[in-house]
N, C-alpha and C. Protein backbone atom coordinates (compact mmCIF):
# COMPACT_ATOMS: atom_id res chain seq x y z
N UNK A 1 0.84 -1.18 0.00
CA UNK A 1 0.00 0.00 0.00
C UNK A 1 0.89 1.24 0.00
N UNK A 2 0.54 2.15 -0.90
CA UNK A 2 1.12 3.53 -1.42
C UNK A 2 1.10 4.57 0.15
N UNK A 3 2.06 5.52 0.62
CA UNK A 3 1.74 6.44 1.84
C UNK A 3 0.83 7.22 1.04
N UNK A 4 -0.08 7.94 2.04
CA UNK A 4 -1.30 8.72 1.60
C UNK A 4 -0.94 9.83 1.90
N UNK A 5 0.26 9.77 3.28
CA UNK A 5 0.44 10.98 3.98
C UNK A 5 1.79 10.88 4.60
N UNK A 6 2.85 12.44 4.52
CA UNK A 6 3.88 12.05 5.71
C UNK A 6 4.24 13.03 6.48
N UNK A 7 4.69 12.85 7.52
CA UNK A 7 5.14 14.00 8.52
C UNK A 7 6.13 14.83 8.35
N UNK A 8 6.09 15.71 8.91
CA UNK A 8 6.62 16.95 8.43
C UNK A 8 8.31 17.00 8.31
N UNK A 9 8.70 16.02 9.10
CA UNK A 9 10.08 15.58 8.49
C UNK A 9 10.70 15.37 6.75
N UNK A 10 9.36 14.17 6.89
CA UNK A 10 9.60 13.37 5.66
C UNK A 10 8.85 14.73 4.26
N UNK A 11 8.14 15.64 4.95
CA UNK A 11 7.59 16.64 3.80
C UNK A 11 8.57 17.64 3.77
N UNK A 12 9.59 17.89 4.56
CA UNK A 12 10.65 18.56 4.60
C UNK A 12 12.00 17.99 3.45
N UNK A 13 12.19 16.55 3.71
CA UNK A 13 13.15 16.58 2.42
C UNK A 13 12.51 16.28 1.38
N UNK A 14 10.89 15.90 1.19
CA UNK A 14 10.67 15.32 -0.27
C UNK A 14 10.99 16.56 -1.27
N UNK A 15 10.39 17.75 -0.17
CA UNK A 15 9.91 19.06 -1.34
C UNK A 15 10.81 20.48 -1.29
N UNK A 16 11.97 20.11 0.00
CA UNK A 16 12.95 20.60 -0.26
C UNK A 16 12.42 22.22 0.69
N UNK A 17 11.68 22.16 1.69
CA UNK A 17 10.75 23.51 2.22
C UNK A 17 11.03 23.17 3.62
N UNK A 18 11.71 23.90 4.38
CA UNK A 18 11.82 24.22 5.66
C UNK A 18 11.19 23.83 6.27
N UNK A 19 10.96 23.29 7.72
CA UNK A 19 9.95 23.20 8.59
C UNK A 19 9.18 24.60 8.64
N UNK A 20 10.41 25.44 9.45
CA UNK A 20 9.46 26.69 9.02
C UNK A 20 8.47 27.11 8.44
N UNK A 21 9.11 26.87 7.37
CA UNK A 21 8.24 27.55 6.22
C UNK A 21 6.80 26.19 6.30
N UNK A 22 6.58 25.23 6.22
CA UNK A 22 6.03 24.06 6.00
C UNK A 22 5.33 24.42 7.41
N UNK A 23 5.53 24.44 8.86
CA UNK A 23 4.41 25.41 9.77
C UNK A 23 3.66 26.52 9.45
N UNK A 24 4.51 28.01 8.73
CA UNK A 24 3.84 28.96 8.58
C UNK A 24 2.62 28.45 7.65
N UNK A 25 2.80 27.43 6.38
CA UNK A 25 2.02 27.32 5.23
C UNK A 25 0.74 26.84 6.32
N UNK A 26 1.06 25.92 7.02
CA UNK A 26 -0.14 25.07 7.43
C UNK A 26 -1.29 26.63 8.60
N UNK A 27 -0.14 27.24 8.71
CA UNK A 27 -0.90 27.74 9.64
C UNK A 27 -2.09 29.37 9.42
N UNK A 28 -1.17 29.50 8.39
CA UNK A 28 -1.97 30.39 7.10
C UNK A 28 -3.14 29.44 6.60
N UNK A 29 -2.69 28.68 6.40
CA UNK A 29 -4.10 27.52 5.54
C UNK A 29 -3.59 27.33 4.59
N UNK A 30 -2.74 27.35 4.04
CA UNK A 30 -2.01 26.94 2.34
C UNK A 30 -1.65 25.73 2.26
N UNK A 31 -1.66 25.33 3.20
CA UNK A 31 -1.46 23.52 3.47
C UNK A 31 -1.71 22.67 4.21
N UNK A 32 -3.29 22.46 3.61
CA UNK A 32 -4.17 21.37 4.27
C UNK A 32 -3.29 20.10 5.23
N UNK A 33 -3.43 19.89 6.41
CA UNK A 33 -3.31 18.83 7.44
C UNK A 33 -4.15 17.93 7.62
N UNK A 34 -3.54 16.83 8.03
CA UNK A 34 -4.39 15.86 9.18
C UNK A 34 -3.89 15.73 10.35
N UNK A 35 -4.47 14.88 11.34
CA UNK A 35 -3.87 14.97 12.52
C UNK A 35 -4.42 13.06 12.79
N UNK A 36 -3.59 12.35 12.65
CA UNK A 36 -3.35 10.89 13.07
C UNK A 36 -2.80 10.29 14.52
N UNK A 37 -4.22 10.58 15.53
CA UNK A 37 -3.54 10.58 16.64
C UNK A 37 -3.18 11.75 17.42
N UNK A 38 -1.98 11.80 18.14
CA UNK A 38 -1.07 13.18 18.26
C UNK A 38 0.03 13.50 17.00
N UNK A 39 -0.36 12.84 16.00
CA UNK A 39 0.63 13.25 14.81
C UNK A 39 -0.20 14.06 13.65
N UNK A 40 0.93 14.92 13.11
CA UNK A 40 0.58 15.99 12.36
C UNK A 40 0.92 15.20 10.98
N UNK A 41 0.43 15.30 9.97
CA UNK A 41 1.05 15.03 8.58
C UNK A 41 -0.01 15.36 8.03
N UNK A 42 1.28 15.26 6.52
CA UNK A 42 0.33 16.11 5.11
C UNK A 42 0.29 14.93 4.49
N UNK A 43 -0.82 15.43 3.85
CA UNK A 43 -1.66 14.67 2.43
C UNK A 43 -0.17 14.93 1.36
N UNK A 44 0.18 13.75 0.87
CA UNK A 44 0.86 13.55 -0.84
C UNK A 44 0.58 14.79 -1.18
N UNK A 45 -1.15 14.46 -1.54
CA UNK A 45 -1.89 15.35 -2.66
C UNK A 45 -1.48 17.34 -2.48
N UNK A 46 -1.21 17.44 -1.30
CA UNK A 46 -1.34 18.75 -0.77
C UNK A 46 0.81 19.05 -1.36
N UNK A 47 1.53 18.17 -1.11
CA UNK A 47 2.84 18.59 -1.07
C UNK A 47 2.69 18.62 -3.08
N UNK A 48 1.94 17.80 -3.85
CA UNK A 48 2.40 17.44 -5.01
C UNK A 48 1.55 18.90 -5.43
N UNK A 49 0.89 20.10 -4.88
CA UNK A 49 0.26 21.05 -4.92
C UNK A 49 1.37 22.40 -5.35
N UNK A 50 2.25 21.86 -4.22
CA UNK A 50 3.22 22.90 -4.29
C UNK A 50 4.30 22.85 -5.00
N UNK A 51 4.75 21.56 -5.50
CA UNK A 51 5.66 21.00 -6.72
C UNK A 51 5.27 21.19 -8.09
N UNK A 52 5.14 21.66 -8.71
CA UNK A 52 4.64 22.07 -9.86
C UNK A 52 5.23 22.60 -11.50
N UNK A 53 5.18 22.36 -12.35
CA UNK A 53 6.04 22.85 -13.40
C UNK A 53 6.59 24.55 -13.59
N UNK A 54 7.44 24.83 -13.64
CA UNK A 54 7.42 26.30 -14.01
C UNK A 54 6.70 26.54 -14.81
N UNK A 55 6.16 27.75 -14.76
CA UNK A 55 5.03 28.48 -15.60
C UNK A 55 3.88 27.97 -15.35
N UNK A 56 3.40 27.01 -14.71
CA UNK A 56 2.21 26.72 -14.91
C UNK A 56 1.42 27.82 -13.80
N UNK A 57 0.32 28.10 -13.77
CA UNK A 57 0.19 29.23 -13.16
C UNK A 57 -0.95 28.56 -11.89
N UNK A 58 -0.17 29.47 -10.51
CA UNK A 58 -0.23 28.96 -9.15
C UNK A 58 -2.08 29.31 -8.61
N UNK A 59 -2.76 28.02 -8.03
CA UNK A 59 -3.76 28.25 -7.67
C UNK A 59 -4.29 28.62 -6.70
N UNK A 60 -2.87 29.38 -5.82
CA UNK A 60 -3.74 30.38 -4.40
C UNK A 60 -3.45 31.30 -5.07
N UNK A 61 -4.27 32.12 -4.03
CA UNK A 61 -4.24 33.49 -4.56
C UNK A 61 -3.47 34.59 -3.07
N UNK A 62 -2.53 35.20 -3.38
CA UNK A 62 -1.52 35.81 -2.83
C UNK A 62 -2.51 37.31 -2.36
N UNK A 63 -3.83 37.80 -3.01
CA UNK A 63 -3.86 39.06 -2.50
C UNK A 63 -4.05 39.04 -1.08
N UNK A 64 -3.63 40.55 -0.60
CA UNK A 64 -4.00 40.90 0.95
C UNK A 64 -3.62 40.28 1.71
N UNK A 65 -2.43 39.10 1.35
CA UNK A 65 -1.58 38.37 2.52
C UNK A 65 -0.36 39.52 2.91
N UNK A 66 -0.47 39.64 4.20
CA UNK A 66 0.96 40.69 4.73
C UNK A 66 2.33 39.54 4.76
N UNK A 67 3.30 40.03 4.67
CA UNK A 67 4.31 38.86 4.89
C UNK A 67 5.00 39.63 5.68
């Protein structure tokens, strides 16, 4: 059976994104969670969101976020 989901370790080297950064996303909402237990992990589907071809054009939308 295929993982559905992995923890934020394992979403840290697949996609090459900081913990940091990989907390702030979740905590903004840009990157849907589950919670398995007392464990945090992401959906595949949500990291293969943010991997994407150049140019193809990105499906959040950035207005009125302060950084």
């Amino acid at each position: 059976m295929e993982k559905l989901a992995v923890s934020l370790d394992e979403a840290e080297k697949l996609v090459s994104i900081s913990r940091f950064t990989l907390r702030r996303m979740i905590k903004r909402g840009t990157l849907k969670v589950a919670r398995v237990g007392r464990r945090l992990v992401i959906p595949l589907s949500e990291l293969q969101k943010l991997v994407r071809p150049a140019g193809e054009p990105s499906t959040e939308s950035h207005a009125g976020e302060s950084r």
